[in-house]
Protein backbone atom coordinates (compact mmCIF):
# COMPACT_ATOMS: atom_id res chain seq x y z
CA UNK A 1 107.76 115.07 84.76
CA UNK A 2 109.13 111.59 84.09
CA UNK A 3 107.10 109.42 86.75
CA UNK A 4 103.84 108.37 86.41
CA UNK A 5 100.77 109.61 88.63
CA UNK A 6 98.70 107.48 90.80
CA UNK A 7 95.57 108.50 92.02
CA UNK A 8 94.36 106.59 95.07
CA UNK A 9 90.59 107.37 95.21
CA UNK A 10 89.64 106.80 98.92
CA UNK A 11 86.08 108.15 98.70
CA UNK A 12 85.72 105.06 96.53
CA UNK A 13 87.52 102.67 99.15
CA UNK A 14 85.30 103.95 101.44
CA UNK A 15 82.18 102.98 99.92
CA UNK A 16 83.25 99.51 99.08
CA UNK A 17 84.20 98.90 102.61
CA UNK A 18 80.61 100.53 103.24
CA UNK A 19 78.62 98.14 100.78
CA UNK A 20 80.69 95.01 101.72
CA UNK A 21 79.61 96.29 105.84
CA UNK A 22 75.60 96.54 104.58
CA UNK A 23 76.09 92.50 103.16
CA UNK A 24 76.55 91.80 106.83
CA UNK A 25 74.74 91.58 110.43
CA UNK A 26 78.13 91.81 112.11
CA UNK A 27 80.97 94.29 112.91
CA UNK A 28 83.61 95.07 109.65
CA UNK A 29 87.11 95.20 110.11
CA UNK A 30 89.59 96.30 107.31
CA UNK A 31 92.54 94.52 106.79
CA UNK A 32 95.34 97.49 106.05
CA UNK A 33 98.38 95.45 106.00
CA UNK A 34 101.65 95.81 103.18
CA UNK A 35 101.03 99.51 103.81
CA UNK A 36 97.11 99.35 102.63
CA UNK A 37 97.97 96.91 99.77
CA UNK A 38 100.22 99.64 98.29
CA UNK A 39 98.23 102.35 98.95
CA UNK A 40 99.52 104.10 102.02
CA UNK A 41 97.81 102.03 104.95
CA UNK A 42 98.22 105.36 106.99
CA UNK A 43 95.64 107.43 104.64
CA UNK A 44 93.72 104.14 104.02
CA UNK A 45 93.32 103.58 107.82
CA UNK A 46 91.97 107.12 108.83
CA UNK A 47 89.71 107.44 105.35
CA UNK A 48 88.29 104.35 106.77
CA UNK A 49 88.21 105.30 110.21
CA UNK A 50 86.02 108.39 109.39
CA UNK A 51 83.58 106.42 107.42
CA UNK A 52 83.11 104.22 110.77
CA UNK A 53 85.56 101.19 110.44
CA UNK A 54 86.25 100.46 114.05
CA UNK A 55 88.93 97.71 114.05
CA UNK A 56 92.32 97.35 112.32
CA UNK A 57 94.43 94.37 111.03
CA UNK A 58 98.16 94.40 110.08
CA UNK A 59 100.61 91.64 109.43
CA UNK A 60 103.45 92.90 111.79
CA UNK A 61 103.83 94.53 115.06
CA UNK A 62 105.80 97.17 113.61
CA UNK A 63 102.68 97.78 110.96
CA UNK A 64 100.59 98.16 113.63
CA UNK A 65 102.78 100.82 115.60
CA UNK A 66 102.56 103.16 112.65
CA UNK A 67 99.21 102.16 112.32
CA UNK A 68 97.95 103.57 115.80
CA UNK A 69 100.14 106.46 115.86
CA UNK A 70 98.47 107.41 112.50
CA UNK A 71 94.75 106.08 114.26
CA UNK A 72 95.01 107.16 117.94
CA UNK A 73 94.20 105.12 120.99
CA UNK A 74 90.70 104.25 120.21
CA UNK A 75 90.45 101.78 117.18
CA UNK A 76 91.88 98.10 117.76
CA UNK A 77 94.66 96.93 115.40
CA UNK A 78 95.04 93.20 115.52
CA UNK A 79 98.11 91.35 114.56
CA UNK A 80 97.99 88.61 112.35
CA UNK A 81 101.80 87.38 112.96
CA UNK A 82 100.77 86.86 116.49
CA UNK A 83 103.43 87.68 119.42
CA UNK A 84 106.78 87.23 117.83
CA UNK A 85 110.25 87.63 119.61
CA UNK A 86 111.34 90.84 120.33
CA UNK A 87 107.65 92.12 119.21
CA UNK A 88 106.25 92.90 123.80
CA UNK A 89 107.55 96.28 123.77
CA UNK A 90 105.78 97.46 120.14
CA UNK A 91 102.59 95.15 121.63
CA UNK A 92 103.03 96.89 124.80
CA UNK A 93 103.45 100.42 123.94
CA UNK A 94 100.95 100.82 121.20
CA UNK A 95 98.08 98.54 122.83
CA UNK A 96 98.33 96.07 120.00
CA UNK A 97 96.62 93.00 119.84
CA UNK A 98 98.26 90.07 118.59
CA UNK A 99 96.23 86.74 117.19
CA UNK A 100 98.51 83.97 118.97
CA UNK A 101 99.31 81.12 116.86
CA UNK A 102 101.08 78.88 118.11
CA UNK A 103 102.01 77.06 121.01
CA UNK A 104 105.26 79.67 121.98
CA UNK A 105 103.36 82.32 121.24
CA UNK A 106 100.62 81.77 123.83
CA UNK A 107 103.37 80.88 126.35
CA UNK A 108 105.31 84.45 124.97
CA UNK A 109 102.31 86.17 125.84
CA UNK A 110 101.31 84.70 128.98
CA UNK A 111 105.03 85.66 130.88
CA UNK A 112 105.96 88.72 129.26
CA UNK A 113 102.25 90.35 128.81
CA UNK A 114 99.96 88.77 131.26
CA UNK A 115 96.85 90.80 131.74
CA UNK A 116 96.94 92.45 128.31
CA UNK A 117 94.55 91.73 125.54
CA UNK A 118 95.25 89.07 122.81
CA UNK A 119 93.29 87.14 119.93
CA UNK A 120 94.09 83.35 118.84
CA UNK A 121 94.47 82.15 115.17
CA UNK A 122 93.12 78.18 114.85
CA UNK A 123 94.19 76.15 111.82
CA UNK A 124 91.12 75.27 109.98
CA UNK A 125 92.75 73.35 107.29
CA UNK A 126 95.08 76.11 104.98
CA UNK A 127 98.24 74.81 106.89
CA UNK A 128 99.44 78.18 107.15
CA UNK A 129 98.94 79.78 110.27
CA UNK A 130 97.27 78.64 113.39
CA UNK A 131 97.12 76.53 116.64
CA UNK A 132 96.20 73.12 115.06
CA UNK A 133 93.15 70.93 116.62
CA UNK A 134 95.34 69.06 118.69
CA UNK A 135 97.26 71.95 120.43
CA UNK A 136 94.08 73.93 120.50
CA UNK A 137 92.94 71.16 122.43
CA UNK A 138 95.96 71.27 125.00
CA UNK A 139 95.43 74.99 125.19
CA UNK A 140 91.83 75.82 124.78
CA UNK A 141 91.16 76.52 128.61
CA UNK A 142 94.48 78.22 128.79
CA UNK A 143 93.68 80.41 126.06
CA UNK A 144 90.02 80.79 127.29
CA UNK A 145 91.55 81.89 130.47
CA UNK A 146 93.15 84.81 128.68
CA UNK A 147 89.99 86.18 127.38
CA UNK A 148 91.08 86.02 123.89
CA UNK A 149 89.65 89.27 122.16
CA UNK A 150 89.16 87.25 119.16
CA UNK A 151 89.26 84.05 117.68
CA UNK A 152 89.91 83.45 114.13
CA UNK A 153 90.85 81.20 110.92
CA UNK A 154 91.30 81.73 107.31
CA UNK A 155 90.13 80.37 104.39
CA UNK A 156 91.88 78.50 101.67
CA UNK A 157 89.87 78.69 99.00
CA UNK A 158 87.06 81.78 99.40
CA UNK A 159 87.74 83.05 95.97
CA UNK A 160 86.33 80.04 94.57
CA UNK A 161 82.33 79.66 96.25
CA UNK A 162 82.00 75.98 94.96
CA UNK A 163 85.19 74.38 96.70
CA UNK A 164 84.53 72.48 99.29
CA UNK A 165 87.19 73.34 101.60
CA UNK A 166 85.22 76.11 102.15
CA UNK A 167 82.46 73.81 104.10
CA UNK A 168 85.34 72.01 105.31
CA UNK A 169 86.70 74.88 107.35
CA UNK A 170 83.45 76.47 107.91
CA UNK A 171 82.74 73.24 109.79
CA UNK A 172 86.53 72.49 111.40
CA UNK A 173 86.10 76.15 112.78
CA UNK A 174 82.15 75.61 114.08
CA UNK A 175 84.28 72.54 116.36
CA UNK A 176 87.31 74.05 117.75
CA UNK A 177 84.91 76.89 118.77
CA UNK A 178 81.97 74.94 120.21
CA UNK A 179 81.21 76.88 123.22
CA UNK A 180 83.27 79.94 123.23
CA UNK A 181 82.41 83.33 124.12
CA UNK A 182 84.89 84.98 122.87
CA UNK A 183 84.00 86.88 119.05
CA UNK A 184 84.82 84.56 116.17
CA UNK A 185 85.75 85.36 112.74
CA UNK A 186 86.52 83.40 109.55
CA UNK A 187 85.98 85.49 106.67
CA UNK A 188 87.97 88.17 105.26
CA UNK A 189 86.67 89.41 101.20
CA UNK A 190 85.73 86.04 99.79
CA UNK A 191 84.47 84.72 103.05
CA UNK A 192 82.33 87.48 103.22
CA UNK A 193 80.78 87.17 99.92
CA UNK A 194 80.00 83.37 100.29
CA UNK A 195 77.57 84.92 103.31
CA UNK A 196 76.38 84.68 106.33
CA UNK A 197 76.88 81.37 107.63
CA UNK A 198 80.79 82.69 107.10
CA UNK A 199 80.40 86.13 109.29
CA UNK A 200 79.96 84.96 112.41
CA UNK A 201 80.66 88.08 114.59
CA UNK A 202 83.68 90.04 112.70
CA UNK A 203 84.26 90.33 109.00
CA UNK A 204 87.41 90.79 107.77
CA UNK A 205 87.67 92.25 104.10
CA UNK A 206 91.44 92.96 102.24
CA UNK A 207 91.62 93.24 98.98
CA UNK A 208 87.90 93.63 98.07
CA UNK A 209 87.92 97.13 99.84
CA UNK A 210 91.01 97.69 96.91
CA UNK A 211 88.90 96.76 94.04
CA UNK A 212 90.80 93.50 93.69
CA UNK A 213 88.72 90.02 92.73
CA UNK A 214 86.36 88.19 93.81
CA UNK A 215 84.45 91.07 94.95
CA UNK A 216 83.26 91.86 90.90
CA UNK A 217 81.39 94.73 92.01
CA UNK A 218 84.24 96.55 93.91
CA UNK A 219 84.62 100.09 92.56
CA UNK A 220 88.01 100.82 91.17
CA UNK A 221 90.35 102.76 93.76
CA UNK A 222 93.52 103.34 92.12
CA UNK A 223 94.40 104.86 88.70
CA UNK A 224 98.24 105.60 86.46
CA UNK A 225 99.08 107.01 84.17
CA UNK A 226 102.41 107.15 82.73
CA UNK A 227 104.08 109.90 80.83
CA UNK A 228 105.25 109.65 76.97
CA UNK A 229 109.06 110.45 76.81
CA UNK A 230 109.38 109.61 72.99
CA UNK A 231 107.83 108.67 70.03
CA UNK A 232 108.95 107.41 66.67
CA UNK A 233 107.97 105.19 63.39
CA UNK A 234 108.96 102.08 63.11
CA UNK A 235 109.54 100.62 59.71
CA UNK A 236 107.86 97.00 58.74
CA UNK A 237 110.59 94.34 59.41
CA UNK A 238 112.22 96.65 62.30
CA UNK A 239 112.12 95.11 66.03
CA UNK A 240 111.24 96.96 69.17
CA UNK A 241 112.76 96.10 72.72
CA UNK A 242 115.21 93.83 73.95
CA UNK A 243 115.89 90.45 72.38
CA UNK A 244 114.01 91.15 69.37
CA UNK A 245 110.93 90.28 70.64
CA UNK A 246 108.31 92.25 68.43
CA UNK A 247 108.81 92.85 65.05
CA UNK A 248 106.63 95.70 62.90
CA UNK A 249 104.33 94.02 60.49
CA UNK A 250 103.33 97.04 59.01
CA UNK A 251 104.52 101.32 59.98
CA UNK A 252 103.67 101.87 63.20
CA UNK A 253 104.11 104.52 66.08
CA UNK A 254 105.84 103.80 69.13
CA UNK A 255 105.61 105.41 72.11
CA UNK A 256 108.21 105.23 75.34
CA UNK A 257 106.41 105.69 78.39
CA UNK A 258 108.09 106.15 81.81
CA UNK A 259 107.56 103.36 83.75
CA UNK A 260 109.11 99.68 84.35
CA UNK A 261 109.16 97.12 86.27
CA UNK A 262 111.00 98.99 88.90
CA UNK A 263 107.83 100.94 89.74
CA UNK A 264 105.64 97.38 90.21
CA UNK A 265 104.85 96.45 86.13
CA UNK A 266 105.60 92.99 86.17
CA UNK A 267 107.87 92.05 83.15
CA UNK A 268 105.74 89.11 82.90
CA UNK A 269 102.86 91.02 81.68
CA UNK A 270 105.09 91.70 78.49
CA UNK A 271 102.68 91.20 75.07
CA UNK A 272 99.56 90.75 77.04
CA UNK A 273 99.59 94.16 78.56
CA UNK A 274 97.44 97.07 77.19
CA UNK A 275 97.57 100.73 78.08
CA UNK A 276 94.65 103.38 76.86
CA UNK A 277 94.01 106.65 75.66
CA UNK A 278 91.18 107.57 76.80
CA UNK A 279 88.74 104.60 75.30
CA UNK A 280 91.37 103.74 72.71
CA UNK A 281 93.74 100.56 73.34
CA UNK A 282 97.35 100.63 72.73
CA UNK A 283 99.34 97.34 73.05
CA UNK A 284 102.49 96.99 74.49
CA UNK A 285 105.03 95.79 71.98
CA UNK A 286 108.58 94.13 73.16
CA UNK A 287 109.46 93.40 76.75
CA UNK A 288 108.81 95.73 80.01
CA UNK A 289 112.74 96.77 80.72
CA UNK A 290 113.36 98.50 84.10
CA UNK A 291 112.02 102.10 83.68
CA UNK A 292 110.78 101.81 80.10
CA UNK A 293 107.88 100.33 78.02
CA UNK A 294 107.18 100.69 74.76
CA UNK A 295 103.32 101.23 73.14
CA UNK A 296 102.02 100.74 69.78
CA UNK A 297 100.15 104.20 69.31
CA UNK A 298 99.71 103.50 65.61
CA UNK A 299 95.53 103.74 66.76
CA UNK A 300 95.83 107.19 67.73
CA UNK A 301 95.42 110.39 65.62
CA UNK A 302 98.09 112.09 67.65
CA UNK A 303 101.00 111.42 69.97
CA UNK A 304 99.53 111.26 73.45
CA UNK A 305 101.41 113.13 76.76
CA UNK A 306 100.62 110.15 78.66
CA UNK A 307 98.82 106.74 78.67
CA UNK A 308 96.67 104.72 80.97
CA UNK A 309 97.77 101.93 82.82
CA UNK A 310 95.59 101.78 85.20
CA UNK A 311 91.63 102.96 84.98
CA UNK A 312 90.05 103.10 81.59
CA UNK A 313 90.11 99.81 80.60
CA UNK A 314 92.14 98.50 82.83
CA UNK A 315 91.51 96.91 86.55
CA UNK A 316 94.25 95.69 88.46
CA UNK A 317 93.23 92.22 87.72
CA UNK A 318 93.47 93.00 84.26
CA UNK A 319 96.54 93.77 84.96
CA UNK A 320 96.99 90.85 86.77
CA UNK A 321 95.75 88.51 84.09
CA UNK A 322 98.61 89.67 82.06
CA UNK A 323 101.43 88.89 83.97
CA UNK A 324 99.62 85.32 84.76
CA UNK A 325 99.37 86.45 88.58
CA UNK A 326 96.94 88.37 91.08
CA UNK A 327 95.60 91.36 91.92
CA UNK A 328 97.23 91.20 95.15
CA UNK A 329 100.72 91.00 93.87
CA UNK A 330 99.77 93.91 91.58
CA UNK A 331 98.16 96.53 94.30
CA UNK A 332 101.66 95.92 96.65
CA UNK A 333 103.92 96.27 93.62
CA UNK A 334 102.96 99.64 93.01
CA UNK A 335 105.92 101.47 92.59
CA UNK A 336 107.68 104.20 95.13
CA UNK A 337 108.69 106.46 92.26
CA UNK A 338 104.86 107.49 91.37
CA UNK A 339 104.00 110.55 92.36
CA UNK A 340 100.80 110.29 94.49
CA UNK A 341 97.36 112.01 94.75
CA UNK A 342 94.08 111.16 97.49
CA UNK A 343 90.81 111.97 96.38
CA UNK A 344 87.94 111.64 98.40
């Protein structure tokens, strides 16, 4: 076969949504949005569903109709785009809840839903999403009337435990709720790891249950590995790739693997990127083209059938680091082309 294999290891998502639950006294969501960060939000959700994950959150109304006719009727699936035009017959028809943001959207929901359950978003700060302090203020007993579901915020900076927007919003979000009911939740992964003054009554963890940063102890759920198509030696002085952009300092074997930047490999990553036999590194020389990269093998006693991209020594934030991004952008890059295995 030509495309590489990824194996999505849900038994290990499950336990990291498991241990990041036990750091808690409150309920844990799991945010399953961009189709489970790449990994097929449909067998993310019910994996996680099993384990005991109650509660469901999605970017888009059409995410979340998928979603629950993956989950059933049972498990809420908040929206996080709130009540968008055109989105009351998907809310509607798949009991979806939507976090209102904004001043339209709470006016959207109250004529074309009234009686049906919704969250709010507040703007803590991130200038992102969010009714800000002074139309929360206009709204509050509106809202309150509704018998918001939930009421929420994000953080800016989580991944980073010493900035001090993260005490900012903490205490932004403590006002604007002063006297609510209603559930509250600020933290999603990085909330939840800067602890419990964060929880409050929902957690909300993304990426961490992925084994993305800045959850460092997050066990590693995916794994690739791409097959060889071709090997050869190049000659000292000879270039590999377009433009020229590694030249052979000394005889070395090349390997052409099967995979590009069409199938989520950022070309970015270029030179920094390493791939692995088994514990044995193998560099990438020349630039990432569309459905081909080359790999200095040179290390190896024999050619290879395939090469690790993913697992061995690499995390996706290794990954990541290479291509001067994020594990995020990494996890929902992940190509269609791979063929795809669950493990539990």
């Amino acid at each position: 076969m030509a495309t590489g294999h990824l194996t999505i290891d849900l038994g290990a998502l499950v336990q990291n949504w498991r241990t990041l639950d036990a750091m808690t006294a409150c309920e844990t969501a799991a945010v399953v949005k961009a189709n489970g960060y790449g990994l097929g939000a449909t067998r993310v959700a019910d994996a996680l569903a099993q384990a005991g994950a109650r509660q469901f959150f999605v970017a888009t109304a059409e995410e979340g109709a998928v979603l629950r006719r993956s989950l059933g009727p049972e498990p809420f699936i908040g929206i996080f785009s709130g009540h968008m035009e055109g989105d009351t017959p998907l809310l509607r028809d798949n009991d979806l809840t939507p976090m209102l943001n904004s001043v339209d959207q709470v006016l959207r929901h109250v004529e074309s839903l009234p009686g049906r359950a919704c969250g709010v978003q507040l703007d803590t700060g991130m200038n992102r999403l969010g009714l800000e302090p002074q139309d929360w203020s206009a709204l509050r007993e509106i809202v309150v009337g509704l018998g918001p579901t939930l009421v929420m915020s994000h953080l800016a900076c989580a991944d980073e435990s010493d900035h001090q927007m993260n005490l900012q919003q903490l205490q932004t979000f403590r006002e604007m709720t002063e006297g609510l009911s209603a559930p509250r939740s600020l933290a999603a992964t990085g909330g939840l790891l800067l602890g419990r003054y964060f929880h409050f009554d929902l957690t909300r963890p993304g990426v961490g249950l992925y084994g993305g940063m800045p959850y460092e102890d997050a066990l590693q759920t995916v794994h690739l590995t791409l097959p060889v198509i071709q090997t050869r030696v190049v000659e000292p002085g000879e270039t590999v790739g377009y433009s020229n952009t590694w030249t052979a300092p000394v005889p070395s074997r090349i390997a052409t693997v099967s995979a590009g930047y069409a199938d989520g490999i950022l070309r970015a990553a270029g030179n920094g990127l390493t791939l692995f036999s088994g514990g044995v590194p193998c560099p990438v020389r020349g630039r990432i083209s569309m459905d081909l990269i080359t790999v200095d093998i040179t290390a190896l006693p024999e050619d290879p059938p395939h090469l690790s991209l993913l697992g061995g020594g690499n995390t996706v934030d290794t990954l990541a680091d290479a291509a001067g991004t994020i594990g995020y952008e990494i996890l929902t890059s992940l190509g269609a082309r791979y063929e795809r295995t669950y493990t539990a």
